[in-house]
C-alpha atoms as a PDB file:
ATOM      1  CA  UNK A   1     152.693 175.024 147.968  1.00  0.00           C
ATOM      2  CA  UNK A   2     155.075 177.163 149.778  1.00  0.00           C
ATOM      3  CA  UNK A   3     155.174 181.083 149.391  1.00  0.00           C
ATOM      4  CA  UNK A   4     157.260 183.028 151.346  1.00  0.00           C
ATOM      5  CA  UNK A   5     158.520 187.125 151.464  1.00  0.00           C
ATOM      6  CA  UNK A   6     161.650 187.738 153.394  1.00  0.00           C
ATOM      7  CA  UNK A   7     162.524 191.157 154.294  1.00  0.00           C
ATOM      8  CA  UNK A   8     165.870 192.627 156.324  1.00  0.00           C
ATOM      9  CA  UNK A   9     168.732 195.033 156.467  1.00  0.00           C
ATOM     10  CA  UNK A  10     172.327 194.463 156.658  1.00  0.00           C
ATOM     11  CA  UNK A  11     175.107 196.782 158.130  1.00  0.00           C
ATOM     12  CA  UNK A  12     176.276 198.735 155.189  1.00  0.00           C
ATOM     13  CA  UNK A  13     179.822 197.139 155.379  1.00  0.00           C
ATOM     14  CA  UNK A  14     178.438 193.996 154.889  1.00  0.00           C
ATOM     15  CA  UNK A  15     176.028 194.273 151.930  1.00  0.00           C
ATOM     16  CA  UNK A  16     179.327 192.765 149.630  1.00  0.00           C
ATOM     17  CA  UNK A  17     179.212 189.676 152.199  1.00  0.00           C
ATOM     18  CA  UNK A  18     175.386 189.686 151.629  1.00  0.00           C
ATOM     19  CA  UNK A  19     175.806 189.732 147.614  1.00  0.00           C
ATOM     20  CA  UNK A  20     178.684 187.497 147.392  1.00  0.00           C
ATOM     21  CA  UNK A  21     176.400 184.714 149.822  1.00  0.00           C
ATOM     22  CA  UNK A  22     173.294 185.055 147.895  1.00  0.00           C
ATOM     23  CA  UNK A  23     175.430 184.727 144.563  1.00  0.00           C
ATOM     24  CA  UNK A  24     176.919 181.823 145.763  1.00  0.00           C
ATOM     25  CA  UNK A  25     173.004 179.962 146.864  1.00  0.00           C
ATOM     26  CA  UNK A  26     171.911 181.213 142.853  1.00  0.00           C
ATOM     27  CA  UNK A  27     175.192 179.336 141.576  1.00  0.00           C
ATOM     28  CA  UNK A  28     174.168 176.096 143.496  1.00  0.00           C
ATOM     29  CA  UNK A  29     170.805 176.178 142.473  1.00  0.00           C
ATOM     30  CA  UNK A  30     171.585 176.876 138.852  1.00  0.00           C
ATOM     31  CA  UNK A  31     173.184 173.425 139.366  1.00  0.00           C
ATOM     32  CA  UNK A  32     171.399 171.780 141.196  1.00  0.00           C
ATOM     33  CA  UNK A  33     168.681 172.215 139.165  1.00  0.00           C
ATOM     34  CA  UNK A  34     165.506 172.172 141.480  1.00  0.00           C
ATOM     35  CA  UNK A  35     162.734 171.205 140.446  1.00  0.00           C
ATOM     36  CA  UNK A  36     159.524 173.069 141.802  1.00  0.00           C
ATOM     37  CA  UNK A  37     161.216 175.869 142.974  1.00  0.00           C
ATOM     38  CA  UNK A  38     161.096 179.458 141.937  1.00  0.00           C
ATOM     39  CA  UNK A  39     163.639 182.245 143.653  1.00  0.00           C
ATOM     40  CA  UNK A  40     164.442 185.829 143.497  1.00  0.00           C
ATOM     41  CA  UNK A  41     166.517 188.240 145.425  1.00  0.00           C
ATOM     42  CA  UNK A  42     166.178 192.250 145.156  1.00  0.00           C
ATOM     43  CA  UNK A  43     168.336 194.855 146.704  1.00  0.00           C
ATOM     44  CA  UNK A  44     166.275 197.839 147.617  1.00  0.00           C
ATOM     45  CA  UNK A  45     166.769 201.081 146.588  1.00  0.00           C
ATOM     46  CA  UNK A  46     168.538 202.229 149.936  1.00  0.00           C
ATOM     47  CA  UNK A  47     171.683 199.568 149.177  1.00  0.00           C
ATOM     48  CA  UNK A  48     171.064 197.987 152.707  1.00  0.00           C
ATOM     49  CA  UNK A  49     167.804 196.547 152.287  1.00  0.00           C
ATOM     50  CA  UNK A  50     167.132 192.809 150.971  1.00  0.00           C
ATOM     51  CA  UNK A  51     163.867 191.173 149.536  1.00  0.00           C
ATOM     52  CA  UNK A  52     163.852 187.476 148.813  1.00  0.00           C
ATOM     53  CA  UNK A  53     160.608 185.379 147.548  1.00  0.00           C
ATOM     54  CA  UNK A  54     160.566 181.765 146.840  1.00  0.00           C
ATOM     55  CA  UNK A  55     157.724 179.695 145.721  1.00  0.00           C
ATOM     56  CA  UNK A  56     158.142 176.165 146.222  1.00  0.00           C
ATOM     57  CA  UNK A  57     155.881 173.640 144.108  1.00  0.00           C
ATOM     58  CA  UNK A  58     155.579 171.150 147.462  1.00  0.00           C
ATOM     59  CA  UNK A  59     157.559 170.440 150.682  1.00  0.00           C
ATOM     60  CA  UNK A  60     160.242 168.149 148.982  1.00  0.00           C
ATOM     61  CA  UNK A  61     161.193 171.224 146.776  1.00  0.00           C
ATOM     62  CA  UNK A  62     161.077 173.592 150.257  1.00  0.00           C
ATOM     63  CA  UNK A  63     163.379 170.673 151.825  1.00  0.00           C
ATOM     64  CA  UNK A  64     165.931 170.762 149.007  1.00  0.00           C
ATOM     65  CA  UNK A  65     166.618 174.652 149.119  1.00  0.00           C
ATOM     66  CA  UNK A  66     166.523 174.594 152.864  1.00  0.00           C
ATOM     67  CA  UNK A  67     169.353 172.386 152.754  1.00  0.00           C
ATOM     68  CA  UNK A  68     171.640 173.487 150.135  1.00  0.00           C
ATOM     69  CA  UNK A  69     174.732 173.996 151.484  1.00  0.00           C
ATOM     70  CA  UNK A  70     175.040 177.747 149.885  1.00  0.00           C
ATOM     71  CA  UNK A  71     171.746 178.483 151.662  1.00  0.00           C
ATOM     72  CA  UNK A  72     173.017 177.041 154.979  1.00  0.00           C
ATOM     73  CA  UNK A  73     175.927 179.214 154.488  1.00  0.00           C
ATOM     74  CA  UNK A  74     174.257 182.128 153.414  1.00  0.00           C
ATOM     75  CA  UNK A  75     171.743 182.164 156.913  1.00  0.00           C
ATOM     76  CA  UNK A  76     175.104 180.822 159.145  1.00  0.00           C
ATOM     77  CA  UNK A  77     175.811 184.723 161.164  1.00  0.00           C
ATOM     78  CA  UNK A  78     173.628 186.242 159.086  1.00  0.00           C
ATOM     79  CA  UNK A  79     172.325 187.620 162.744  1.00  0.00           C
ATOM     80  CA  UNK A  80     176.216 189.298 162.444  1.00  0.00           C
ATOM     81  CA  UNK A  81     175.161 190.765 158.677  1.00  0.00           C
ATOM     82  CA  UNK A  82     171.668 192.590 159.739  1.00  0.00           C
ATOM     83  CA  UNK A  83     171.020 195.668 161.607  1.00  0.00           C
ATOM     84  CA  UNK A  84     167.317 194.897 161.155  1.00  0.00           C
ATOM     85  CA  UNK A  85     166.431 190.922 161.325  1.00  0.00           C
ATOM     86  CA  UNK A  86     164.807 188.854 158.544  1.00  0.00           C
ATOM     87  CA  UNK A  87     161.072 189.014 158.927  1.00  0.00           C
ATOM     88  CA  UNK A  88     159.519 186.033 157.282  1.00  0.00           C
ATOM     89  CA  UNK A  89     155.862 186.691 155.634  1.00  0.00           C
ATOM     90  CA  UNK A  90     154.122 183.792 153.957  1.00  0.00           C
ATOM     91  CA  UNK A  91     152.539 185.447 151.169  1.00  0.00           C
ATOM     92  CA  UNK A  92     149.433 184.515 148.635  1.00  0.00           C
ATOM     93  CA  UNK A  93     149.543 185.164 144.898  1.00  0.00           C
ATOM     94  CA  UNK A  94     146.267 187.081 143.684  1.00  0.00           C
ATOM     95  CA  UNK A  95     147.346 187.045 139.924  1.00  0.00           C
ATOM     96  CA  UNK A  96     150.883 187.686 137.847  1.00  0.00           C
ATOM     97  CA  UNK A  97     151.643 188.606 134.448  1.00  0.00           C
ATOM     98  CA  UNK A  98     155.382 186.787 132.821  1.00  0.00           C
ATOM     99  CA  UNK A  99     156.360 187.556 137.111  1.00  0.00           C
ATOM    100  CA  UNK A 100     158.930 184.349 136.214  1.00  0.00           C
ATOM    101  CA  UNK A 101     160.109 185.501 132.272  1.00  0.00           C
ATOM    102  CA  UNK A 102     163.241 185.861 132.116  1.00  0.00           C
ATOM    103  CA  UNK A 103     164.353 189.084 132.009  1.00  0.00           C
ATOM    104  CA  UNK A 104     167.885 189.851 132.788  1.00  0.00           C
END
């Protein structure tokens, strides 16, 4: 099982671009469908600053996000969106309570 927490800043005129990229990886897996894989974005308080987590059930389900064509397009220049790179922390779940309900 993969865990990951991904952590970075964009320019502020490019936290639409951001949005509109991320939106666009959440509409393909919504169709997609993948199974074994949990996401979730969050915009931080500051407007600028992103916070992504997946949780994938095995490697296969890692493989399939990796390669969605939204996500390839979402990290293609995202060097060009950041003022402060991604940082990329493999995390380890100690407990959760409903983390995954849906609550939109």
């Amino acid at each position: 099982m993969t865990r990951v927490l991904v952590r970075y800043k964009v320019h502020a005129d490019k936290v639409a671009l951001n949005e509109t990229l991320a939106k666009a990886v959440y509409k393909q897996l919504h169709e997609e469908n993948l199974e074994g894989f949990r996401y979730i974005t969050f915009k931080m308080e500051d407007g600028v600053s992103f916070l992504h987590i997946s949780f994938s059930a095995n490697e296969q389900a890692n493989k399939a996000f990796i390669n969605l064509p939204a996500f390839k397009n979402f990290q293609a220049n995202i060097k060009d969106r950041c003022k402060e790179l991604p940082v990329v922390t493999p995390i380890t779940v100690i407990d959760d309570y409903n983390f995954f309900a849906h609550l939109k």
